[in-house]
Protein backbone atom coordinates (compact mmCIF):
# COMPACT_ATOMS: atom_id res chain seq x y z
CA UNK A 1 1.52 8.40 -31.60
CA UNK A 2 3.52 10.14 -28.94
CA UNK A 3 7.10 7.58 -28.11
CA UNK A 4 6.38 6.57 -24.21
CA UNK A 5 9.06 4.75 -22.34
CA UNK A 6 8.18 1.21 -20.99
CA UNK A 7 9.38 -1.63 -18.88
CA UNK A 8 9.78 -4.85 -20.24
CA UNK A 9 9.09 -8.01 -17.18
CA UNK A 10 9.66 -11.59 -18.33
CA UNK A 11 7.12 -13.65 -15.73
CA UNK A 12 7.53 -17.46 -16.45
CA UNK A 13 3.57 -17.68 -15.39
CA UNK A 14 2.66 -15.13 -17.76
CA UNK A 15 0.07 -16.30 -20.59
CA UNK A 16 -0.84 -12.93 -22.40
CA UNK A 17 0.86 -9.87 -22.71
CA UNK A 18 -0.03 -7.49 -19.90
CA UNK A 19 0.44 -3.82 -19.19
CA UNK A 20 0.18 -1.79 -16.02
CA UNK A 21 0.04 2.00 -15.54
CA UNK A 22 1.45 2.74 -12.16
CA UNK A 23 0.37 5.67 -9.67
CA UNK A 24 3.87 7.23 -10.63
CA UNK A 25 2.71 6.85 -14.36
CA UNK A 26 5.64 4.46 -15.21
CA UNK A 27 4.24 1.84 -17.85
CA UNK A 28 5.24 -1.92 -17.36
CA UNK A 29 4.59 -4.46 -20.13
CA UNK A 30 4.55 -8.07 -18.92
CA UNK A 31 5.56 -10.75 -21.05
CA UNK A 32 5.08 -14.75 -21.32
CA UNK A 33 9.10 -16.15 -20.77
CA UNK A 34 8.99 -16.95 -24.45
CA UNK A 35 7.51 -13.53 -26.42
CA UNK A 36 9.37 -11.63 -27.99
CA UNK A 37 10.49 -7.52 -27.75
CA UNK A 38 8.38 -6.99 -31.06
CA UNK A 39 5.42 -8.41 -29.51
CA UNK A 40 5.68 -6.33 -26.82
CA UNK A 41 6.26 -2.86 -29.35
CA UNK A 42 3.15 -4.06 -30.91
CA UNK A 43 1.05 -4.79 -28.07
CA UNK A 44 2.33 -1.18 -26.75
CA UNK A 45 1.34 0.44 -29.69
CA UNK A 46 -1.90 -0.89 -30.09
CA UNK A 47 -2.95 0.20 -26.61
CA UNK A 48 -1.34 3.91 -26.96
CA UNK A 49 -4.73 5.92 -26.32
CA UNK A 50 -5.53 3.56 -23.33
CA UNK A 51 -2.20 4.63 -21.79
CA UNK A 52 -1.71 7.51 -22.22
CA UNK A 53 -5.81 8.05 -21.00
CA UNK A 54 -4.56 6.13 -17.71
CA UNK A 55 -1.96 7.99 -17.18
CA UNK A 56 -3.35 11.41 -17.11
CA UNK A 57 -6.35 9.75 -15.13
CA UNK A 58 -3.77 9.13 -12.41
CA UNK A 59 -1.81 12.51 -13.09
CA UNK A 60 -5.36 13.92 -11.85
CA UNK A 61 -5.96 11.61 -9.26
CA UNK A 62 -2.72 11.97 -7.52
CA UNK A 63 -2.04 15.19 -7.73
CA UNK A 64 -0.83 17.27 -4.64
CA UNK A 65 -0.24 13.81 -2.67
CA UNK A 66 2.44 12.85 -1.26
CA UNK A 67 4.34 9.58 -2.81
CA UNK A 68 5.70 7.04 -0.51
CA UNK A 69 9.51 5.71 -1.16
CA UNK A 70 8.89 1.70 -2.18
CA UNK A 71 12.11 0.06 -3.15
CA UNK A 72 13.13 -3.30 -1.80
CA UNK A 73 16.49 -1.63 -0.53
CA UNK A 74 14.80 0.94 1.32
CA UNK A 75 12.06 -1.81 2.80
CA UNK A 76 15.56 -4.25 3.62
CA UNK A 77 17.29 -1.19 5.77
CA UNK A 78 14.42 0.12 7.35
CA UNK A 79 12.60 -3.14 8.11
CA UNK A 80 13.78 -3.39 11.52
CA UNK A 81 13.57 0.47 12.45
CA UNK A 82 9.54 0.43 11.48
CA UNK A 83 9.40 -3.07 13.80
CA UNK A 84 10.81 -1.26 16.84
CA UNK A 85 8.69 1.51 16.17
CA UNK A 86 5.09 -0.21 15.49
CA UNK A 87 6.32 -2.61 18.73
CA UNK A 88 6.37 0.84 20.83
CA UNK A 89 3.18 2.29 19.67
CA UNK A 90 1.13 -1.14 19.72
CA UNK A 91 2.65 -1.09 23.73
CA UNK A 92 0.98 2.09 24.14
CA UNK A 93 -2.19 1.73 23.03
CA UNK A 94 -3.10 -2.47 23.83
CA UNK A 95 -2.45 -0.91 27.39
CA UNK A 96 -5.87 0.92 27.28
CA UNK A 97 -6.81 -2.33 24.92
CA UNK A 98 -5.20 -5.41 26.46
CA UNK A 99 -5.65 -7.84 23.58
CA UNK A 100 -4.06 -10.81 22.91
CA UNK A 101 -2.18 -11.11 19.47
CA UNK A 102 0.17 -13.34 17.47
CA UNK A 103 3.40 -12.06 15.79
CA UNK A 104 3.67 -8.62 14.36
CA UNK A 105 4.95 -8.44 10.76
CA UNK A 106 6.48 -5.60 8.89
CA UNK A 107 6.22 -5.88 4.98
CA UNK A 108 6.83 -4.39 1.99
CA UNK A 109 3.09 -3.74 0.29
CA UNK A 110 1.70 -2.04 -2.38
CA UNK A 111 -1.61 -1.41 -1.12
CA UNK A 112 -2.36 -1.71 2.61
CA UNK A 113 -1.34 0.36 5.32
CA UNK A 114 -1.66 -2.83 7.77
CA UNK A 115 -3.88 -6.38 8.17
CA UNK A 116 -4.81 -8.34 10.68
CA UNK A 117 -5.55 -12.00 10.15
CA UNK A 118 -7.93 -14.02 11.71
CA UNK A 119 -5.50 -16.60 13.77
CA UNK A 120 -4.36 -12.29 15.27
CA UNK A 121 -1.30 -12.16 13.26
CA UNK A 122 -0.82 -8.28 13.18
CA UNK A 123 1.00 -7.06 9.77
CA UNK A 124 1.74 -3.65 8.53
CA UNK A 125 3.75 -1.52 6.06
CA UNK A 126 7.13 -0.04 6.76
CA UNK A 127 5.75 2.94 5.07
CA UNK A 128 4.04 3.65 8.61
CA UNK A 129 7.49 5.37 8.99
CA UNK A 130 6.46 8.31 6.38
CA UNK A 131 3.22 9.12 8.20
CA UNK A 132 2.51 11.58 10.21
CA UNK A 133 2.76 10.17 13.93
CA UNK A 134 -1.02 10.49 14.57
CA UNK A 135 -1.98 8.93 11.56
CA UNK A 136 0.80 6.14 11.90
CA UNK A 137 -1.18 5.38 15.40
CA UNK A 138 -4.80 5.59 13.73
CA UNK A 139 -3.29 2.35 11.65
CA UNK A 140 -1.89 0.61 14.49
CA UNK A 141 -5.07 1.08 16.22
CA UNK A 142 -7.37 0.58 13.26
CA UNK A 143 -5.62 -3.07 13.25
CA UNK A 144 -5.51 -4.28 16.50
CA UNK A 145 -9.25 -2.85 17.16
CA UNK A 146 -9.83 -5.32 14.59
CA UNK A 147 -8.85 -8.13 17.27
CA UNK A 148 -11.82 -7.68 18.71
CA UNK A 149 -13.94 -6.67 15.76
CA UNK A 150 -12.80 -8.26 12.84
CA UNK A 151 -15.17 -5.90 10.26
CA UNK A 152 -16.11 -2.25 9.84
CA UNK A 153 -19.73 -2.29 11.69
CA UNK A 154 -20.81 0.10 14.55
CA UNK A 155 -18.68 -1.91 17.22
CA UNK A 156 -15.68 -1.74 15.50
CA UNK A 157 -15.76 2.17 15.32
CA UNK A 158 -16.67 2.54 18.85
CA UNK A 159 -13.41 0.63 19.77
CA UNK A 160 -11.18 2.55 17.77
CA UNK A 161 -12.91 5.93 18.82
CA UNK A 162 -11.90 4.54 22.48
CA UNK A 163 -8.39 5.74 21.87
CA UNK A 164 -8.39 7.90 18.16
CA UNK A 165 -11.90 10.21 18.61
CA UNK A 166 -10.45 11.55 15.34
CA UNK A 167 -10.24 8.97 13.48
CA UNK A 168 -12.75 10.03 10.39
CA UNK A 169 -10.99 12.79 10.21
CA UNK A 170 -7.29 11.01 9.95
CA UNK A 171 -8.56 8.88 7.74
CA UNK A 172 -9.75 11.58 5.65
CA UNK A 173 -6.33 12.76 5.63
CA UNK A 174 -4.64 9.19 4.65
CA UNK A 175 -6.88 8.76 2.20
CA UNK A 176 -6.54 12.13 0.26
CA UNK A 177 -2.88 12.99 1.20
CA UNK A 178 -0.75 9.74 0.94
CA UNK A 179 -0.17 7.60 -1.93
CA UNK A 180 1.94 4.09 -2.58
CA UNK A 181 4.12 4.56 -5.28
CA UNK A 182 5.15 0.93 -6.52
């Protein structure tokens, strides 16, 4: 069995041992607060050939893409920068809009480009920053389209189509080009 390198998490929650493959292929083992570091070599071992299958899986899947910075340092600094700039580019486009909204959040997430709740809260990743400008905007109008429209049906589309005409094809492009890398 090949020797592959692995991150050890105590999580006080944590019943069972657990272990994630991430898109970057780094291997986390999750441990109850109590378990030991030999349960954790053991549980490792035992699922070798379902790692290492994962891993290429995502080696393939990934490939080409482009991987997105996500460190809580980076999300702390820039924070305020991808605020000012998802403030600016919601001002541009709710003019054509003109829906109401609640706050406007900026988080640190794994795997959502943006949200928008039901009571209009508008939320989205600081990651926006590493897009491409027009895709960036596709998000911001993606969300607040979904003021209006809170689902994916005909209606929704047509709203969003108001402003980005292109947005199957950015989409496309998010989808196949950009990756979270946690």
């Amino acid at each position: 069995m090949p020797d592959i390198p692995y991150t050890i998490k105590y999580h006080a929650r944590a019943r069972r041992v657990v272990i994630s493959v991430h898109a970057s292929g780094e291997v986390v083992v999750t441990l109850p607060a109590r378990a030991s570091l030999e349960r954790a070599e053991t549980f490792v071992q035992s699922r070798m050939p379902w790692i290492i299958k994962t891993q290429e899986k995502l080696k393939r899947k990934f490939e080409g893409k482009t991987p997105l910075r996500q460190s809580r340092k980076e999300y702390t600094e820039l924070k305020g920068k991808a605020l000012v700039f998802i403030r600016e580019r919601i001002a541009i486009y709710n003019k054509h809009y003109g829906f109401a909204f609640g706050r406007i959040s900026i988080r640190m997430q794994k795997s959502r480009w943006g949200s928008c709740s039901r009571a209009g809260n508008l939320n989205f990743n600081y990651k926006l920053l590493d897009l491409p400008l027009e895709i960036a905007d596709y998000i911001v109008v993606h969300e607040l389209c979904h003021l209006k429209e809170m689902n994916h049906g005909p209606r929704f589309w047509a709203l969003v189509a108001e402003t980005v005409p292109e947005h199957k094809k950015l989409r496309t492009i998010l989808r196949s080009k950009y990756i979270h890398v946690s």
